[in-house]
Protein backbone atom coordinates (compact mmCIF):
# COMPACT_ATOMS: atom_id res chain seq x y z
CA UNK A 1 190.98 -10.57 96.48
CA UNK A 2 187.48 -10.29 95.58
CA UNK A 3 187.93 -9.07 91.71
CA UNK A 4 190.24 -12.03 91.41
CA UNK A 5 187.51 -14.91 91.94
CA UNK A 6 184.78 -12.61 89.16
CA UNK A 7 184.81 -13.20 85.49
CA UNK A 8 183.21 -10.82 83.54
CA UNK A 9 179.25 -12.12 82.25
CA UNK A 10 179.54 -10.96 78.84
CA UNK A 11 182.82 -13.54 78.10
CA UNK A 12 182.70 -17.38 77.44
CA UNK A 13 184.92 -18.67 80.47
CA UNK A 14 188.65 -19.47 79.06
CA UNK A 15 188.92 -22.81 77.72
CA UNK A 16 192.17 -24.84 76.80
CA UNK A 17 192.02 -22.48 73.51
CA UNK A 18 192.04 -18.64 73.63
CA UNK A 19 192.14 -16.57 70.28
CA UNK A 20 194.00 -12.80 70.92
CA UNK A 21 194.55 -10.17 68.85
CA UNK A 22 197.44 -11.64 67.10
CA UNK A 23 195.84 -14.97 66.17
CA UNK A 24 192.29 -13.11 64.99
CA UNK A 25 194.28 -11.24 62.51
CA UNK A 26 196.17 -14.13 60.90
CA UNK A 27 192.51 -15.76 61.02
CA UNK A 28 191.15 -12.85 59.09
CA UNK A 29 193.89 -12.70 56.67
CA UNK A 30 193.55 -16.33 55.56
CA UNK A 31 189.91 -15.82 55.14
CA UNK A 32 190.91 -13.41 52.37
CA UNK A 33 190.54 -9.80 54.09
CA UNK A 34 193.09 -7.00 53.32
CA UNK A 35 194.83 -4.06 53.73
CA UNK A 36 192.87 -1.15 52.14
CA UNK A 37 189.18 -3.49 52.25
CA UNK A 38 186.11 -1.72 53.23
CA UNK A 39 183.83 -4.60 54.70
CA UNK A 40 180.41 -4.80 56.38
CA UNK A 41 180.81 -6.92 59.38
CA UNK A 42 177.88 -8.82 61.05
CA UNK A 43 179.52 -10.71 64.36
CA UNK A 44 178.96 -12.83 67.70
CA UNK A 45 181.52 -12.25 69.86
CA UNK A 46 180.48 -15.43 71.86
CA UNK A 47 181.06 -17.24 68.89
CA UNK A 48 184.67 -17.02 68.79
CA UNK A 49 184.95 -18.78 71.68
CA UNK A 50 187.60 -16.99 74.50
CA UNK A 51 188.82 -14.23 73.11
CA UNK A 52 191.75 -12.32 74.94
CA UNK A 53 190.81 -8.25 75.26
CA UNK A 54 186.87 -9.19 74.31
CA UNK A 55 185.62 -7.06 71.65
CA UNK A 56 188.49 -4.65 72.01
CA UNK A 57 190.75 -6.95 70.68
CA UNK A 58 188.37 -8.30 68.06
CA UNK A 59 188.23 -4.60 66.47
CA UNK A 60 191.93 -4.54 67.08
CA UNK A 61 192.55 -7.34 65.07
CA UNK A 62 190.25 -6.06 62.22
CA UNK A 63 192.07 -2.41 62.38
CA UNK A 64 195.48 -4.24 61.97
CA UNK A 65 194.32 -6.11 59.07
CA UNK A 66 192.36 -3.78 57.34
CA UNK A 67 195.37 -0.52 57.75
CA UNK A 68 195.06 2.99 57.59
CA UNK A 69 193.13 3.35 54.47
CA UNK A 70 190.86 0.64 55.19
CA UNK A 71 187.51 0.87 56.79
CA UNK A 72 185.41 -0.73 58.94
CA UNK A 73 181.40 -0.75 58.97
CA UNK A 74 178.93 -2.49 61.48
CA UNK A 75 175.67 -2.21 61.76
CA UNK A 76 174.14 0.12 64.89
CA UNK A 77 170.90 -0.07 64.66
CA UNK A 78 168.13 0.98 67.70
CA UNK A 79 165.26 -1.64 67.33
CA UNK A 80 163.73 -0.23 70.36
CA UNK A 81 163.19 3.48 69.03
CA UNK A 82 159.69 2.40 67.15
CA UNK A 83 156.23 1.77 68.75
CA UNK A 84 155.42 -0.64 70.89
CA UNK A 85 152.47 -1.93 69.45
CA UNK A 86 155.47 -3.22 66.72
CA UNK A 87 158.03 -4.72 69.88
CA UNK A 88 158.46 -8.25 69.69
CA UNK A 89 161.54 -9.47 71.44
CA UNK A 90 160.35 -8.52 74.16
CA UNK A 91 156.68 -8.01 73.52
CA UNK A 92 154.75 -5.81 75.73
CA UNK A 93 151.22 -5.57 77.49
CA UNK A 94 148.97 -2.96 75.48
CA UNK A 95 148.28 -1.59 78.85
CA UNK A 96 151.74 -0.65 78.59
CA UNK A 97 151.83 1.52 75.36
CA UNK A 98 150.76 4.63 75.70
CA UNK A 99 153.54 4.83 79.45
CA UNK A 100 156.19 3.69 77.15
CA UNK A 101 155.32 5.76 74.21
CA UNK A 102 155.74 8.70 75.96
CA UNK A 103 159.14 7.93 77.57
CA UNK A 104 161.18 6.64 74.61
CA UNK A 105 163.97 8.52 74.61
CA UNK A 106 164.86 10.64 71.25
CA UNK A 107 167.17 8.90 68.83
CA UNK A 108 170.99 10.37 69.62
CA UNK A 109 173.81 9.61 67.04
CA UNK A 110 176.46 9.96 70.05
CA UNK A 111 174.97 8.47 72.70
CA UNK A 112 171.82 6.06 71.91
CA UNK A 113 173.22 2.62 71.67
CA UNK A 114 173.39 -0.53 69.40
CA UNK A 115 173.78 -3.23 72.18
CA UNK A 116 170.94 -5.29 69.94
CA UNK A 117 173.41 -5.55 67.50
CA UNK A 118 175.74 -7.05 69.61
CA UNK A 119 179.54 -6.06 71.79
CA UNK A 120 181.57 -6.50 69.12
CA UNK A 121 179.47 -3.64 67.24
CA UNK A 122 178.78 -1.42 70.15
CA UNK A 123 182.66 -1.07 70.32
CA UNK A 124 183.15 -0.12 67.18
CA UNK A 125 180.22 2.51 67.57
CA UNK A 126 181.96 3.84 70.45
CA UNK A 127 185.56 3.44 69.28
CA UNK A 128 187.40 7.13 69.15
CA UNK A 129 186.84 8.77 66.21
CA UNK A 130 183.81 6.82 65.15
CA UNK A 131 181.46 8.08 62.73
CA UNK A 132 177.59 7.11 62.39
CA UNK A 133 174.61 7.83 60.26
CA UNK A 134 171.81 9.57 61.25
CA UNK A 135 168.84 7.33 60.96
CA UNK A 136 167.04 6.95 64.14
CA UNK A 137 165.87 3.37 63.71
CA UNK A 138 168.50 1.82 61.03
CA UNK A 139 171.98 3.72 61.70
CA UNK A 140 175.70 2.17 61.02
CA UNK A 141 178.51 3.15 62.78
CA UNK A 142 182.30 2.78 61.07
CA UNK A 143 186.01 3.45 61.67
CA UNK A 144 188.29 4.37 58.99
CA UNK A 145 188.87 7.41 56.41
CA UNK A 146 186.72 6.59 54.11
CA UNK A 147 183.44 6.19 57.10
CA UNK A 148 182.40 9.86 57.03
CA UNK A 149 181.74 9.81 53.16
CA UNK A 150 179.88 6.38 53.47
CA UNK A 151 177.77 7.19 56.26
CA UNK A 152 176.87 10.66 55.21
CA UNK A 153 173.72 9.76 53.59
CA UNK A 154 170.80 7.67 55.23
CA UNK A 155 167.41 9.32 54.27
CA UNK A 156 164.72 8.50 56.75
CA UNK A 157 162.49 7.44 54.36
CA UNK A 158 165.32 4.35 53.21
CA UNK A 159 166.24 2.47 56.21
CA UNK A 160 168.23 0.20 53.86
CA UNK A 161 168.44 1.24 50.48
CA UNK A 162 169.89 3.17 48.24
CA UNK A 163 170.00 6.24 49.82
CA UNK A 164 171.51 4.71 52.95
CA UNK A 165 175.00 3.52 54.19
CA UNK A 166 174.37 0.31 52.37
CA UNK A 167 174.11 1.85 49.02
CA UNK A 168 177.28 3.75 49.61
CA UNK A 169 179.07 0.18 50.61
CA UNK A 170 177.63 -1.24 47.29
CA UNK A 171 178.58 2.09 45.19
CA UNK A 172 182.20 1.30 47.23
CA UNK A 173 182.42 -2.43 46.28
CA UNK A 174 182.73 -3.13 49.49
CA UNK A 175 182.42 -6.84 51.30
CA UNK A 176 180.63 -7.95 53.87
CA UNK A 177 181.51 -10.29 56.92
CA UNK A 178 179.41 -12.94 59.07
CA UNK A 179 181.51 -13.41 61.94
CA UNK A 180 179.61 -16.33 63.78
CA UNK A 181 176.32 -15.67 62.09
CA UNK A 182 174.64 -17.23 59.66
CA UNK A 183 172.95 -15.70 56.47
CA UNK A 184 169.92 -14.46 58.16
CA UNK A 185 171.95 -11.36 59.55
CA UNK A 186 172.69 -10.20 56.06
CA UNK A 187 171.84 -6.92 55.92
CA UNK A 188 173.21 -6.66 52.28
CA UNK A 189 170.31 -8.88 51.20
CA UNK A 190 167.69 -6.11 52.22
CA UNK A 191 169.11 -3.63 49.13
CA UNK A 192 168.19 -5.91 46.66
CA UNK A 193 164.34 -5.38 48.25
CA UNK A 194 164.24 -2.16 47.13
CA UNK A 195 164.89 -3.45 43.50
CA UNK A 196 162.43 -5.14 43.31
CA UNK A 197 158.98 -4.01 41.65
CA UNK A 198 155.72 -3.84 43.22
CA UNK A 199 157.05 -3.70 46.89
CA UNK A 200 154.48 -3.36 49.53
CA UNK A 201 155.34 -0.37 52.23
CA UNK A 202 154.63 0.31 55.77
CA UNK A 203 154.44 2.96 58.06
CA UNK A 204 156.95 3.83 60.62
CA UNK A 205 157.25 5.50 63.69
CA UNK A 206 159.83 6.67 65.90
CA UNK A 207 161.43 9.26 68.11
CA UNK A 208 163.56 11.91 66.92
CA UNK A 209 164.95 15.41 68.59
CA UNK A 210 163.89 18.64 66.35
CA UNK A 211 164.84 21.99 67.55
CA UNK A 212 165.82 20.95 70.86
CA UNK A 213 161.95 19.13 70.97
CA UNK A 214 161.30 15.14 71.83
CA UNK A 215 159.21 14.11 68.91
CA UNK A 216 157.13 11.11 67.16
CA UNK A 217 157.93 11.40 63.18
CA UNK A 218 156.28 8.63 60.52
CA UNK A 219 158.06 7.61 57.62
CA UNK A 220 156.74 5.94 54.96
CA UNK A 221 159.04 2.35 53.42
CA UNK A 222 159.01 -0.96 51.82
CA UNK A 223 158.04 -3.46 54.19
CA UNK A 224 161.78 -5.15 54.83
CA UNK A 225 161.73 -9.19 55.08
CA UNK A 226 164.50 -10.99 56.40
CA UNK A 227 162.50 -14.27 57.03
CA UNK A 228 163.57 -16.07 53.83
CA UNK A 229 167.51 -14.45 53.65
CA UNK A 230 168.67 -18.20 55.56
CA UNK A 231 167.09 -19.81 52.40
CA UNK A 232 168.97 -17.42 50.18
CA UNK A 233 172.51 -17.01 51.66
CA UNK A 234 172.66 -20.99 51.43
CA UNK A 235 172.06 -20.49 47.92
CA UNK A 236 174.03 -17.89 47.17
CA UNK A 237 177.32 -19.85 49.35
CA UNK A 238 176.18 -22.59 47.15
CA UNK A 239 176.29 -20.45 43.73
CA UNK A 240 179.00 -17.28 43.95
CA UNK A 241 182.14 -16.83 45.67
CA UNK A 242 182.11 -17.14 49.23
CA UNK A 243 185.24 -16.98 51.14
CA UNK A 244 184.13 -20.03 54.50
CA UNK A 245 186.61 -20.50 57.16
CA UNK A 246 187.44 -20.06 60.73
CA UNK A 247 188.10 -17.37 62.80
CA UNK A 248 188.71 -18.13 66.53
CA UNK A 249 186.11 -20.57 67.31
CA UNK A 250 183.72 -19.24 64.93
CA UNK A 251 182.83 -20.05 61.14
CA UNK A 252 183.34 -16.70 59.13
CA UNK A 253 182.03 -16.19 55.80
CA UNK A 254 183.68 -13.01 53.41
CA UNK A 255 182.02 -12.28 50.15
CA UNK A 256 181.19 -9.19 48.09
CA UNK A 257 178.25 -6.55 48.54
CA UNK A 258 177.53 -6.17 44.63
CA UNK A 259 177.36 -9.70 44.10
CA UNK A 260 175.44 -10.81 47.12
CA UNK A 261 172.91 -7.87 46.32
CA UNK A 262 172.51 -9.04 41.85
CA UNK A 263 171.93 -12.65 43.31
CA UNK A 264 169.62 -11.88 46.12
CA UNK A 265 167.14 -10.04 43.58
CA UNK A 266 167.55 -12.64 41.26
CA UNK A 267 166.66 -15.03 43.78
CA UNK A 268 163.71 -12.77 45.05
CA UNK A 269 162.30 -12.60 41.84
CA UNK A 270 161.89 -16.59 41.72
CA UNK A 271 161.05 -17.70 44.99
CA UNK A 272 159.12 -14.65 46.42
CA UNK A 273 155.29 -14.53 45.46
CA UNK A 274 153.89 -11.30 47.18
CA UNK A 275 151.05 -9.12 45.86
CA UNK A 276 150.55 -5.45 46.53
CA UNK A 277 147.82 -4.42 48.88
C-alpha cells in the first residue's frame, strides 16, 4: 500500500537504535530529573536520533518522569509576529513590507503557533490542557498544576524578565533542560540581562487583537543579546553544577535556573563592555 512505502519528513529514518518512551524516561532519570521537578526545557527532536511516537512520546516520557505534581515549561515563542524590516531568517525584500505588514495575523494564545521553537515544543503547546502566557512575541506554553500560576504573568513590556514566565521559574527554583542544544538556546541567560545596569532598550512592534480589532502595539525593552550565551554556558558547565549526559542520541544538559541566572550576570558584568546610547 501506498502509506506503507512513506516515512514521515519531520523524523530521522530508523536506524539500528530507536529510543521510545520507556528508554527516554530512564535516560531522563539518570540525568538527574524527578518526580515533582519543574524544568525549562529547550530541545531538538532530531537530535535524539529515532525516536518511537516522535515528539508525542518525547513529552510522554517527560510527563512520566516528572508525575502529577510536576511541571513542564517550553518555550513558544512567535518570532514572526514583529516587523519585517527586523526578519532575518528569512529576510525579506523592502518592497515587501508594507504587503506583509498589513497581513500579519494578530497574536492568538490558542491558536498562533511556536513551530520556530521546534516539534517537541509545539506539542507541548498543543498538548490537552496546556496553558500559555500571553505575550504576543515571547510566550511559554507548560503542562502541569503548577503552569497556570507560572505563566500568569508576562507583561508586554518584559519579554524575558522578571515580570515574565521566566521570573516565575526562577522565583520557583526551577531547572532548565538543553535537550540536543547547546548553550546558545538558554533562555535563562536573558534574566540575568535585565540585572544588569545601564541596559540599552529598543523598540518593538507587533500585532495584537484589542476589542475584537487587528492592531500594531510598540513596546518599549532592553535590547536582548544571545550572541555571547555559547561563550557563557561553556563557562558556566565549566564552573557550577551541570548535570551532562545522554538522552537518546542526544547530549542533555540539566542544571538550575537561580544559579545559571547569579553566574550569567556575573559573567556579563566581566566580559560585556556596552555603553548606553
Amino acid at each position: 500500500m501506498f502509506w506503507s512505502r512513506v516515512w514521515p519528513v519531520t523524523a530521522p529514518l530508523p536506524t539500528e537504535s530507536m529510543a521510545s518512551r520507556a528508554s527516554l524516561a530512564r535516560d531522563f532519570r539518570r540525568l538527574g530529573l524527578n518526580a515533582g521537578d519543574t524544568v525549562l526545557v529547550h530541545a531538538s527532536l532530531r537530535s535524539l536520533g529515532w525516536v518511537c511516537g516522535g515528539a508525542t512520546g518525547v513529552v510522554l516520557a517527560l510527563t512520566d518522569v516528572l508525575g502529577r505534581e510536576g511541571c513542564l515549561i517550553v518555550p513558544a515563542q512567535t518570532p514572526d509576529n514583529r516587523d519585517p524590516s527586523r526578519w532575518e531568517n528569512p529576510r525579506v525584500p523592502e518592497s515587501m513590507w508594507d504587503e506583509i505588514r498589513d497581513h500579519i495575523l494578530p497574536f492568538d494564545p490558542k491558536r498562533s503557533p511556536a513551530l520556530a521553537m521546534g516539534l517537541i515544543a509545539e506539542q507541548v503547546r498543543t498538548w490537552p490542557g496546556a496553558i500559555r502566557s500571553r505575550h504576543p512575541q515571547t510566550s511559554f506554553a507548560g503542562i502541569g498544576p503548577a503552569a497556570e500560576k507560572l505563566l500568569a504573568t508576562h507583561e508586554l513590556s518584559c519579554q524575558l524578565g522578571h515580570e515574565s514566565p521566566l521570573g516565575a521559574l526562577y522565583r520557583a527554583d526551577a531547572r532548565f533542560l538543553l535537550l540536543g542544544v547547546g548553550f546558545d538556546r538558554c533562555t535563562a541567560f536573558h534574566l540575568a540581562e535585565y540585572n544588569l545596569p545601564g541596559q540599552v532598550t529598543r523598540t518593538n512592534r507587533c500585532v495584537v487583537r484589542k476589542r475584537g480589532q487587528r492592531r500594531w502595539v510598540e513596546y518599549q525593552d532592553i535590547d536582548l543579546n544571545a550572541g555571547d550565551f555559547a561563550a557563557l554556558g561553556n563557562d558556566f558547565e565549566n564552573d557550577r553544577s551541570v548535570s551532562v549526559g545522554t538522552v537518546g542520541s542526544a547530549t542533555a544538559r540539566l542544571a538550575s535556573v537561580r544559579d545559571a541566572v547569579s553566574y550569567a550576570e556575573g559573567w556579563f558584568m566581566k566580559n560585556r563592555h556596552r555603553t548606553p546610547s
